[in-house]
C-alpha atoms as a PDB file:
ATOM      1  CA  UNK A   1      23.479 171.463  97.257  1.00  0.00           C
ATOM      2  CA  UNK A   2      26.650 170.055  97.164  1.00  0.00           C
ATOM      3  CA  UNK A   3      25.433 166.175  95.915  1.00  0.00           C
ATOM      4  CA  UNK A   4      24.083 168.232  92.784  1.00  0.00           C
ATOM      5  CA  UNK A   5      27.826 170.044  92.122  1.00  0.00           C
ATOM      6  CA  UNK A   6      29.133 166.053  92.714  1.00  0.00           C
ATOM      7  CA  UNK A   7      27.032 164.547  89.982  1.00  0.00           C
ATOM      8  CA  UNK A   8      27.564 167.943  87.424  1.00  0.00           C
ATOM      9  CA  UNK A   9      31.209 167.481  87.825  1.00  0.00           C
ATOM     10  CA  UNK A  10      32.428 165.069  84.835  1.00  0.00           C
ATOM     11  CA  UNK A  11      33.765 161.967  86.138  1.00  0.00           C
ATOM     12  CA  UNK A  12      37.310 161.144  84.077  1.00  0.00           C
ATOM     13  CA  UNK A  13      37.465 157.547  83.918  1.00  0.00           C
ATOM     14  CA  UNK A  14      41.054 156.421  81.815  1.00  0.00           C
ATOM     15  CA  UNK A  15      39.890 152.931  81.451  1.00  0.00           C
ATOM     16  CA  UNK A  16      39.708 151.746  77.673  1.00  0.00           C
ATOM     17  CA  UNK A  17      37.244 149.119  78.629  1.00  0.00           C
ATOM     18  CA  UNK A  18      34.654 151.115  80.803  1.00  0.00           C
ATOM     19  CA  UNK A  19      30.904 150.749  78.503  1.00  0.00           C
ATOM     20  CA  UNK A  20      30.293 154.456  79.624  1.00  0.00           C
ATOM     21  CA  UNK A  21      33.586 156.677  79.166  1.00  0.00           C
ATOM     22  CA  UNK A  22      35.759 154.081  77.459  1.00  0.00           C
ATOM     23  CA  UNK A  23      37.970 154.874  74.306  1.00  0.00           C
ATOM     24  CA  UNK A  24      36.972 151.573  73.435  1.00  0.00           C
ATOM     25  CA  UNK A  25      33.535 151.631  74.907  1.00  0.00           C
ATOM     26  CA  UNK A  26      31.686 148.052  75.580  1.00  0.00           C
ATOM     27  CA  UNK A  27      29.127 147.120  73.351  1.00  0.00           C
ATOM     28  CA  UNK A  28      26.388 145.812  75.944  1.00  0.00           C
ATOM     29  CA  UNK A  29      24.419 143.151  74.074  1.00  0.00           C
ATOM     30  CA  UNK A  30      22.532 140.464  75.428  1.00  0.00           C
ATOM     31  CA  UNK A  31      21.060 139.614  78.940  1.00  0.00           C
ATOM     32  CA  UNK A  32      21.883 141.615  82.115  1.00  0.00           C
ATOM     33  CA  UNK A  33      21.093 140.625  85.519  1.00  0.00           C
ATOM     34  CA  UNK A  34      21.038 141.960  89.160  1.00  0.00           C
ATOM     35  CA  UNK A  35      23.210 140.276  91.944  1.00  0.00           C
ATOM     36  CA  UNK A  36      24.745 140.711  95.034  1.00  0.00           C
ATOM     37  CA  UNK A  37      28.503 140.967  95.506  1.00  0.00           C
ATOM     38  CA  UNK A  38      29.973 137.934  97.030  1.00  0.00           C
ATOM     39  CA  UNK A  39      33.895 138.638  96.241  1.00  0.00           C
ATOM     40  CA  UNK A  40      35.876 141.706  95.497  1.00  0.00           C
ATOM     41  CA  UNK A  41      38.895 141.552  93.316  1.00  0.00           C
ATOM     42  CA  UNK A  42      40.822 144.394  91.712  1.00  0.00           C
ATOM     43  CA  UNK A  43      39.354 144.921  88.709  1.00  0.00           C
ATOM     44  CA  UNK A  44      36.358 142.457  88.952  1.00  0.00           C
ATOM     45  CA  UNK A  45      33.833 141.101  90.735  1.00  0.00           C
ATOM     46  CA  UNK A  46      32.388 137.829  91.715  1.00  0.00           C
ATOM     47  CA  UNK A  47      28.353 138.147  91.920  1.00  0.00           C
ATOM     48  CA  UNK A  48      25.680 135.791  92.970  1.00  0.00           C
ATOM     49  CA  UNK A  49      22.314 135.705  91.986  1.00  0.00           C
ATOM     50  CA  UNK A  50      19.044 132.911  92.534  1.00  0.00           C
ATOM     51  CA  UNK A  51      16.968 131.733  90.243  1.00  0.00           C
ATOM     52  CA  UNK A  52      13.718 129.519  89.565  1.00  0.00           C
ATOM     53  CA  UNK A  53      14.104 126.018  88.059  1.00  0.00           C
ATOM     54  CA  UNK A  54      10.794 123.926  87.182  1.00  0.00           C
ATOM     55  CA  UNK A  55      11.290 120.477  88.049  1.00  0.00           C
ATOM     56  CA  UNK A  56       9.093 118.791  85.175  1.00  0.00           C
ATOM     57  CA  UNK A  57       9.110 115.339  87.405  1.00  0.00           C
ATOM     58  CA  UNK A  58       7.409 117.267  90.708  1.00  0.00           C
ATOM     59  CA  UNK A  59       5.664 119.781  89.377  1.00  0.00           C
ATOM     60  CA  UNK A  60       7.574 122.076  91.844  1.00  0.00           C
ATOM     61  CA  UNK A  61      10.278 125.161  91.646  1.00  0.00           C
ATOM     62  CA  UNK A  62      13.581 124.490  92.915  1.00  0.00           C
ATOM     63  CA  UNK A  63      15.801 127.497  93.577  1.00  0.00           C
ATOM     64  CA  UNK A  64      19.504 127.673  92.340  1.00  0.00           C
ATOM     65  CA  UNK A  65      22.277 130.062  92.440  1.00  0.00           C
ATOM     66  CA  UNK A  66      23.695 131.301  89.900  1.00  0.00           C
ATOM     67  CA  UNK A  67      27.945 132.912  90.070  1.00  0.00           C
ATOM     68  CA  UNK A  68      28.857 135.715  87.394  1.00  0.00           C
ATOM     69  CA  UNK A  69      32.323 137.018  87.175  1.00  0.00           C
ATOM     70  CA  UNK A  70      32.091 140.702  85.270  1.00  0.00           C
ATOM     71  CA  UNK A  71      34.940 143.600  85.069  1.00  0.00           C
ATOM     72  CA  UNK A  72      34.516 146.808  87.134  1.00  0.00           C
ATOM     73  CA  UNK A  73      35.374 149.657  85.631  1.00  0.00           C
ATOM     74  CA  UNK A  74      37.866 152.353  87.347  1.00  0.00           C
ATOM     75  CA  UNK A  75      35.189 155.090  87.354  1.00  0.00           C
ATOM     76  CA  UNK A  76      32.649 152.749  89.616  1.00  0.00           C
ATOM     77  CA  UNK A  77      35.322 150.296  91.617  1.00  0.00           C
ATOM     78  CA  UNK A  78      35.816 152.739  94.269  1.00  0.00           C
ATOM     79  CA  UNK A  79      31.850 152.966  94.899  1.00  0.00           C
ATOM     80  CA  UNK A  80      31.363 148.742  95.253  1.00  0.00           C
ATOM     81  CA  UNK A  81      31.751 146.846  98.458  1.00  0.00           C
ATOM     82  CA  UNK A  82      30.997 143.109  99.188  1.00  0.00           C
ATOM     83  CA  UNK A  83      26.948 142.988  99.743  1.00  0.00           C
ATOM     84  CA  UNK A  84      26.371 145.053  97.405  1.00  0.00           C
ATOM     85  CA  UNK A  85      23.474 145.021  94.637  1.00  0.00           C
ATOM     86  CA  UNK A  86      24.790 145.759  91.367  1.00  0.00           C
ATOM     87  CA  UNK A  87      23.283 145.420  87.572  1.00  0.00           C
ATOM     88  CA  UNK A  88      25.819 143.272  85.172  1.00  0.00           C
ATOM     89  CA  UNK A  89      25.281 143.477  81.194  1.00  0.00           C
ATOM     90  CA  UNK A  90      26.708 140.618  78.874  1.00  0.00           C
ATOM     91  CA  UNK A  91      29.618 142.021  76.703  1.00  0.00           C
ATOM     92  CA  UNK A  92      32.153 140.506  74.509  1.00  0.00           C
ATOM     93  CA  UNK A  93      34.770 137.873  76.061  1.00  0.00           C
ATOM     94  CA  UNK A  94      37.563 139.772  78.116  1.00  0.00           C
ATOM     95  CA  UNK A  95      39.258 137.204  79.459  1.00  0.00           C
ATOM     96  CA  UNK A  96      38.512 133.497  79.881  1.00  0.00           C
ATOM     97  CA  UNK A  97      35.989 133.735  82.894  1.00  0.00           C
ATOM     98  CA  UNK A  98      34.708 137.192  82.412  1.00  0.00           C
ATOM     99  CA  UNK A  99      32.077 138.100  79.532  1.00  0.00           C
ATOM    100  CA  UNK A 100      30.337 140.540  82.007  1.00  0.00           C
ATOM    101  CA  UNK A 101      30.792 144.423  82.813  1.00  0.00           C
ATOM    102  CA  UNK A 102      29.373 146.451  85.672  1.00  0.00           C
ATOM    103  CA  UNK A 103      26.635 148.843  84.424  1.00  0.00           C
ATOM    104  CA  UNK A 104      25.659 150.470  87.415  1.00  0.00           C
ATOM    105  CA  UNK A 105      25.040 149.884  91.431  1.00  0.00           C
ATOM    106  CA  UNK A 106      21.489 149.940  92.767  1.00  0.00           C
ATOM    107  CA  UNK A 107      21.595 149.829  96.514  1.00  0.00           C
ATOM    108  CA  UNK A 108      24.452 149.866  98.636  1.00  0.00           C
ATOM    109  CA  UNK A 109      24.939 147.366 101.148  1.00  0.00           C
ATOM    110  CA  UNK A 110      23.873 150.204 104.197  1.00  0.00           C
ATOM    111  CA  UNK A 111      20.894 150.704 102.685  1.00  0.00           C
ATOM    112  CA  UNK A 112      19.431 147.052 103.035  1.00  0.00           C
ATOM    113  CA  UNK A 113      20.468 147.087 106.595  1.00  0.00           C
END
């Protein structure tokens, strides 16, 4: 019972920037991806994700990594840890390295344990 009264509460998020609650609310637009949580900064995150390449030469797959930087808004910062799997959507530029926000987490990083 009390998980239900958590997610009925309304969560107050101050953050201009957050694509949910935001004054200024991200416009998603674009691609998103899912990737795991490498780093941890304040504010942002560093996440990795792989990725098929066809090797024309070979005929083969290769597989490379791929590194997003995207901005974590205040409402979900306190929820991500390092391992976890989060979904990132394309936004506008907000700073030089980040043109990614945090939509939402999928599994935590106890769960895949």
């Amino acid at each position: 019972m009390n998980k239900k009264k958590d997610e009925n509460k309304k969560i107050e998020c101050n953050d201009k920037l957050c694509p949910t609650h935001g004054a200024k609310k991200l416009k998603l637009r674009g691609r998103t991806f899912e990737g795991k949580v490498i780093n941890k900064l304040h504010g942002r995150v560093t996440i990795e994700f792989e990725r098929m390449l066809k090797v024309q030469k070979y005929e083969r797959y290769e597989k490379r990594k791929t590194k997003i930087h995207a901005r974590v808004p205040n409402c979900i910062e306190g929820n991500i840890l390092v391992g976890d799997l989060i979904q990132v959507g394309e936004t506008r530029p907000i700073s030089k390295t980040i043109h990614f926000v945090v939509i939402k987490k999928l599994k935590s990083m106890e769960d895949s344990r």
